[in-house]
Protein backbone atom coordinates (compact mmCIF):
# COMPACT_ATOMS: atom_id res chain seq x y z
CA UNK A 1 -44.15 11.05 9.76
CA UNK A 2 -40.76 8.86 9.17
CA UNK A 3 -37.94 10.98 9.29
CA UNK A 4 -35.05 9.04 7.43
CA UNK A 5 -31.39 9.58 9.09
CA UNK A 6 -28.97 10.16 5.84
CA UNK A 7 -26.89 7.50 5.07
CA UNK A 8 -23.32 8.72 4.63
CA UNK A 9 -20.22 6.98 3.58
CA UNK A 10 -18.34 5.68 6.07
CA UNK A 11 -14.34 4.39 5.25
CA UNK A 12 -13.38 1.58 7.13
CA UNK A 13 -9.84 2.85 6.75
CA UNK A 14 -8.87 6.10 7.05
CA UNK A 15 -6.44 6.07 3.88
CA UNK A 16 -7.21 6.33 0.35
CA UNK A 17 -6.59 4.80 -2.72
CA UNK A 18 -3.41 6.83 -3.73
CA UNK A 19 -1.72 6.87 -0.54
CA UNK A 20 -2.44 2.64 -1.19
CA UNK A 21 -0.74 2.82 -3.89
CA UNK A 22 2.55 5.18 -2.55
CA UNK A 23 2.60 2.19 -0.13
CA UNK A 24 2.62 -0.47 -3.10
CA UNK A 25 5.25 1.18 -5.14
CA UNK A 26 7.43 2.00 -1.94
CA UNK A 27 7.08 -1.89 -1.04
CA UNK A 28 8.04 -3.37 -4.64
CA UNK A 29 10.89 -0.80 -4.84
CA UNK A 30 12.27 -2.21 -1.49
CA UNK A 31 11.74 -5.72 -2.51
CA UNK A 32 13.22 -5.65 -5.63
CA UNK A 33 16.16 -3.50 -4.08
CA UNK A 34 16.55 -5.76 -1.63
CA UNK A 35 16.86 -9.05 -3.78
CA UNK A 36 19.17 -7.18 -6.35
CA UNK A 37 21.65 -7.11 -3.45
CA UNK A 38 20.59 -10.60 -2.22
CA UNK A 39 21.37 -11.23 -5.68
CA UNK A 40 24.38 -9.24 -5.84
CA UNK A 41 26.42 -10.85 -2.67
CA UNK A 42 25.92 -14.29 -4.16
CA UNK A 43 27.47 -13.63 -7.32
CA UNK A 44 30.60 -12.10 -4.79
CA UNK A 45 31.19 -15.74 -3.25
């Protein structure tokens, strides 16, 4: 008699999808804040 072991899922990072894509979001916002003022202090010279 075989016993099988049960296969389970195992995450390879311990995060999921919608906390990947808070961390997205978060990133563009402060990218695209970031080159407004970039942006912003050029016009000023």
């Amino acid at each position: 008699m075989t016993k099988t072991r049960p296969t389970t899922k195992r995450r390879r990072f311990g995060f999921s999808l919608r906390t990947l894509l808070a961390v997205i979001v978060l990133l563009g916002l402060g990218c695209g804040w970031f080159g407004w003022k970039m942006r912003e202090a050029e016009r000023q010279d």
